[in-house]
N, C-alpha and C. Protein backbone atom coordinates (compact mmCIF):
# COMPACT_ATOMS: atom_id res chain seq x y z
N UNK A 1 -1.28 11.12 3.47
CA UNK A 1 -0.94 10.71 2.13
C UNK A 1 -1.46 9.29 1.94
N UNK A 2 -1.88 8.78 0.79
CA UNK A 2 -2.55 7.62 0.48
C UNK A 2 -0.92 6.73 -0.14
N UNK A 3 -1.23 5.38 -0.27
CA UNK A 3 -0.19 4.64 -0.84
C UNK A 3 0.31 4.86 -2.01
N UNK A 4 -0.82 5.49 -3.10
CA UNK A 4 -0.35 5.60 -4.24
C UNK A 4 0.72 6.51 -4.74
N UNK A 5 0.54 7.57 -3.48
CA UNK A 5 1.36 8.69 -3.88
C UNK A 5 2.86 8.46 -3.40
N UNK A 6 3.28 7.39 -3.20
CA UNK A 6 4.39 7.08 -2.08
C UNK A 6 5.85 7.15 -3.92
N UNK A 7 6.58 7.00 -3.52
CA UNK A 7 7.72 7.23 -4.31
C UNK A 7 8.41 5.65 -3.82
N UNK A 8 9.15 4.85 -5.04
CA UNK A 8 9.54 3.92 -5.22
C UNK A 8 10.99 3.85 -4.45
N UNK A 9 11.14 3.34 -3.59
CA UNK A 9 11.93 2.69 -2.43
C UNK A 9 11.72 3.02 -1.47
N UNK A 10 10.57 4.18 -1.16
CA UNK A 10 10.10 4.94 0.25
C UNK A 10 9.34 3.94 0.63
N UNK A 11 9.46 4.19 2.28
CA UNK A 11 9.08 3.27 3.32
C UNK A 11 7.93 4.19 4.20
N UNK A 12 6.73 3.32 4.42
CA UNK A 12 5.68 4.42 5.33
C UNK A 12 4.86 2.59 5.68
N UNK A 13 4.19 3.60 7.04
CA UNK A 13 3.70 2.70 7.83
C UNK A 13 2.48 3.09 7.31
N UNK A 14 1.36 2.07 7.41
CA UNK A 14 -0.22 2.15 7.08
C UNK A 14 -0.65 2.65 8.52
N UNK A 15 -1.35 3.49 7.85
CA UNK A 15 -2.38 4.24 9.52
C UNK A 15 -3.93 4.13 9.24
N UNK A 16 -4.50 3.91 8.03
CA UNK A 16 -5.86 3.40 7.80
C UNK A 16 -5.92 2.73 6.54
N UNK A 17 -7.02 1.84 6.47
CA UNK A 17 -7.30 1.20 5.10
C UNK A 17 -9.25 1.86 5.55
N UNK A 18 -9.27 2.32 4.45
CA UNK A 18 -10.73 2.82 4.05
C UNK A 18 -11.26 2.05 3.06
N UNK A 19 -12.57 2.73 2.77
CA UNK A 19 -13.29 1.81 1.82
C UNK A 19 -14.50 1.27 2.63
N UNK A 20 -15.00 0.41 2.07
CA UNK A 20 -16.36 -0.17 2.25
C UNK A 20 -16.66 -1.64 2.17
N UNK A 21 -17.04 -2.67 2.85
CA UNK A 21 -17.89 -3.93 2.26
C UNK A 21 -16.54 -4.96 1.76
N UNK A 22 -16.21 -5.70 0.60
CA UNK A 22 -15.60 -6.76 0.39
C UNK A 22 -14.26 -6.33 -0.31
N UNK A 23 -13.78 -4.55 -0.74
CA UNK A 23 -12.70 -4.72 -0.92
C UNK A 23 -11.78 -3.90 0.32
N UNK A 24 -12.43 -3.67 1.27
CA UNK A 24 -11.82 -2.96 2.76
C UNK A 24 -11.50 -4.53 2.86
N UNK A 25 -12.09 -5.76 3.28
CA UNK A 25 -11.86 -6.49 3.67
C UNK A 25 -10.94 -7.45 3.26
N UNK A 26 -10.72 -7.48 2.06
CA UNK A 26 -9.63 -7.92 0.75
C UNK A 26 -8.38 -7.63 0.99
N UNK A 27 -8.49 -5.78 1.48
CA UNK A 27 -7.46 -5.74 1.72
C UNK A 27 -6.42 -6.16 2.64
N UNK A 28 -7.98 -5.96 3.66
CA UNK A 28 -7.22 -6.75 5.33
C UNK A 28 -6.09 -7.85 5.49
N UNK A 29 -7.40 -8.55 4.49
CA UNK A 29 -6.85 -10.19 4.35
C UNK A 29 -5.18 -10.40 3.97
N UNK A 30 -5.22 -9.43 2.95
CA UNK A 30 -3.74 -9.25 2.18
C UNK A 30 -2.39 -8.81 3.16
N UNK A 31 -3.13 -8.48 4.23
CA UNK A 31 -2.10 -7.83 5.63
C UNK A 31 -2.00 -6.70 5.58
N UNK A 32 -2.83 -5.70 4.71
CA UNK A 32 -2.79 -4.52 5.11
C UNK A 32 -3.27 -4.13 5.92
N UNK A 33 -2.84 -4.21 6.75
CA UNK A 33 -3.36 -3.70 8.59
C UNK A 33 -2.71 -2.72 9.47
N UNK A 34 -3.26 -1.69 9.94
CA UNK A 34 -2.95 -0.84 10.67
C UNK A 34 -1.27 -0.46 11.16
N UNK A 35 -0.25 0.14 11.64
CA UNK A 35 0.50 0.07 11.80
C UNK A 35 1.76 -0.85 10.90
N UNK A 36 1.62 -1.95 9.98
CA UNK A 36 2.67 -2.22 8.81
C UNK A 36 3.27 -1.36 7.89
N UNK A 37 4.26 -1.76 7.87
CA UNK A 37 5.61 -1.15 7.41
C UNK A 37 5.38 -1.44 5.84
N UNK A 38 5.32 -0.83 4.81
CA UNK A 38 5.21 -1.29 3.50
C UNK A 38 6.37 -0.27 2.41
N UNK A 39 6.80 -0.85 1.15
CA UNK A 39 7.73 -0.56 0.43
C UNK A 39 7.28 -0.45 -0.82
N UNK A 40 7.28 0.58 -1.22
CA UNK A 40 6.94 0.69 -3.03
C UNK A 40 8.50 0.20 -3.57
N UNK A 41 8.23 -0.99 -4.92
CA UNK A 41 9.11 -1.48 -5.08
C UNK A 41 9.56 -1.27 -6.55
N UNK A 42 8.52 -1.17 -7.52
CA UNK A 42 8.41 -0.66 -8.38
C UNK A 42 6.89 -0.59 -8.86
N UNK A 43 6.83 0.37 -10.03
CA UNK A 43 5.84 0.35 -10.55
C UNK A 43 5.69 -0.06 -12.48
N UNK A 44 4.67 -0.29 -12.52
CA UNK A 44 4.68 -0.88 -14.41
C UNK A 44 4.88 0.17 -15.25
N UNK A 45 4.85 0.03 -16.34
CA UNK A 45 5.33 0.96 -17.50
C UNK A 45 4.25 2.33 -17.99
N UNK A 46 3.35 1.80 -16.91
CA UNK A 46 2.27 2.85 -17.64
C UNK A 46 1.97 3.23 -15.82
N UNK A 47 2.51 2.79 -14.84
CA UNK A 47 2.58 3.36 -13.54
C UNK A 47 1.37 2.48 -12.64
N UNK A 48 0.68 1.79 -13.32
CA UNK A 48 -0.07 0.99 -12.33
C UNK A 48 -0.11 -0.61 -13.34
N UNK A 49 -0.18 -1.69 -12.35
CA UNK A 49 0.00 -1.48 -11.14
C UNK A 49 0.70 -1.20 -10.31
N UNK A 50 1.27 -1.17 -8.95
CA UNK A 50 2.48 -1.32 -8.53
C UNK A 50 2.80 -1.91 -7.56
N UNK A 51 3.94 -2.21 -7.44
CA UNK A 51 4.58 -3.22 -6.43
C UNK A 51 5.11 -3.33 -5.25
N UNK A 52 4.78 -3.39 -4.02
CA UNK A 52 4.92 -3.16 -2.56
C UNK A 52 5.33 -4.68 -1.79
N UNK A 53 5.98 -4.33 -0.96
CA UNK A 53 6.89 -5.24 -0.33
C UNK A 53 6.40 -5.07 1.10
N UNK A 54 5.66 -5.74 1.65
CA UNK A 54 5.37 -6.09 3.08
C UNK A 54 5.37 -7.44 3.87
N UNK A 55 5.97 -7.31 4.91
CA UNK A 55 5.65 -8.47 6.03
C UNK A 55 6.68 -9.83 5.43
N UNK A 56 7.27 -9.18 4.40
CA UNK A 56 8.33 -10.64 3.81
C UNK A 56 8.02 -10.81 2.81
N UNK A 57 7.03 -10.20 2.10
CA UNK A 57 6.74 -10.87 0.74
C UNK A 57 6.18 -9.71 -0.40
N UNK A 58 5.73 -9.64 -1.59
CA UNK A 58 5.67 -8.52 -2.47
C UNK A 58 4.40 -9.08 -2.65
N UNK A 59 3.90 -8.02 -2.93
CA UNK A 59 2.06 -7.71 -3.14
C UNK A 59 1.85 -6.73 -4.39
N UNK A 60 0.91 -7.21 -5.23
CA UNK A 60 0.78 -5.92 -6.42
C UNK A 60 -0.61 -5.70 -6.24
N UNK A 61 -0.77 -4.22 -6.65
CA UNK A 61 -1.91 -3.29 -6.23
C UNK A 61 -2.10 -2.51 -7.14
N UNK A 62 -3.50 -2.56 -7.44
CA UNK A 62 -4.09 -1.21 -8.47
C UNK A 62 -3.94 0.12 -7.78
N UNK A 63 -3.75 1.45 -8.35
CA UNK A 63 -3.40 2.08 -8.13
C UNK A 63 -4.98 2.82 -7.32
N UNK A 64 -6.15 2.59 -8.44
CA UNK A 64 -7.22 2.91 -7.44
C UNK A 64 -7.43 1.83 -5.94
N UNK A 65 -6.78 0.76 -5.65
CA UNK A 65 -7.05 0.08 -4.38
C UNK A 65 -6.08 0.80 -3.58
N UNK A 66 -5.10 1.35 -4.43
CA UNK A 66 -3.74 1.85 -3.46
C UNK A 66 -4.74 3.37 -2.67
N UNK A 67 -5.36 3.93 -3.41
CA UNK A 67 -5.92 5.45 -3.02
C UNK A 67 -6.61 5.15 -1.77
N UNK A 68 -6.85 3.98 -1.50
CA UNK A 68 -8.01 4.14 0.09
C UNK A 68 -6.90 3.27 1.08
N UNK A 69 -5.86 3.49 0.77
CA UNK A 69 -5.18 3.03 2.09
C UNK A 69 -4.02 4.43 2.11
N UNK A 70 -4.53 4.73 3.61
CA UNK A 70 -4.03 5.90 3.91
C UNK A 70 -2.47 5.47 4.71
N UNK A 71 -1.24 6.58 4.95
CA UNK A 71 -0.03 5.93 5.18
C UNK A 71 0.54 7.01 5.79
N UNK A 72 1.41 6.71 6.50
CA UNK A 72 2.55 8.04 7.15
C UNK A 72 4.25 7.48 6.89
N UNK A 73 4.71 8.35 6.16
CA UNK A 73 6.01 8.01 5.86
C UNK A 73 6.49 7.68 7.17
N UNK A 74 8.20 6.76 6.91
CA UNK A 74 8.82 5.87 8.14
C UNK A 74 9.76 7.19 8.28
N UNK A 75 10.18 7.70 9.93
CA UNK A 75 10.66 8.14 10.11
C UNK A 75 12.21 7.68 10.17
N UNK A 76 13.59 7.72 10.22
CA UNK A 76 14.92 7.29 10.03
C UNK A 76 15.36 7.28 11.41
């Protein structure tokens, strides 16, 4: 499942960031990195962008940047 599809208070760990060239790397930068724990927190009125909670702090994301980061829900 990709990030976008995640449901607002669900918790999933990142297992790839895809993509290509300077926005794979954008994302990196942002801490989306392999194994992090991330939180859909809400989303806007028209559903993008939306709002994710990682590493201590909230990050907002287009919904097409959300599609190339791939994720596995957090197990309980």
């Amino acid at each position: 499942m990709t990030l976008d599809q995640l449901r607002i208070g669900k918790k999933a760990h990142i297992v790839s960031v895809n993509g290509k060239g300077a926005l794979r790397d954008r994302l990196l930068d942002m801490g989306l990195t392999p194994g992090t724990e991330v939180m859909v927190r809400r989303t806007a009125p028209f559903g993008d962008p939306i709002e994710i909670l990682l590493r201590g702090y909230e990050l907002t994301l287009r919904l097409e940047d959300a599609k190339s980061i791939e994720v596995e829900r957090a197990k309980l």
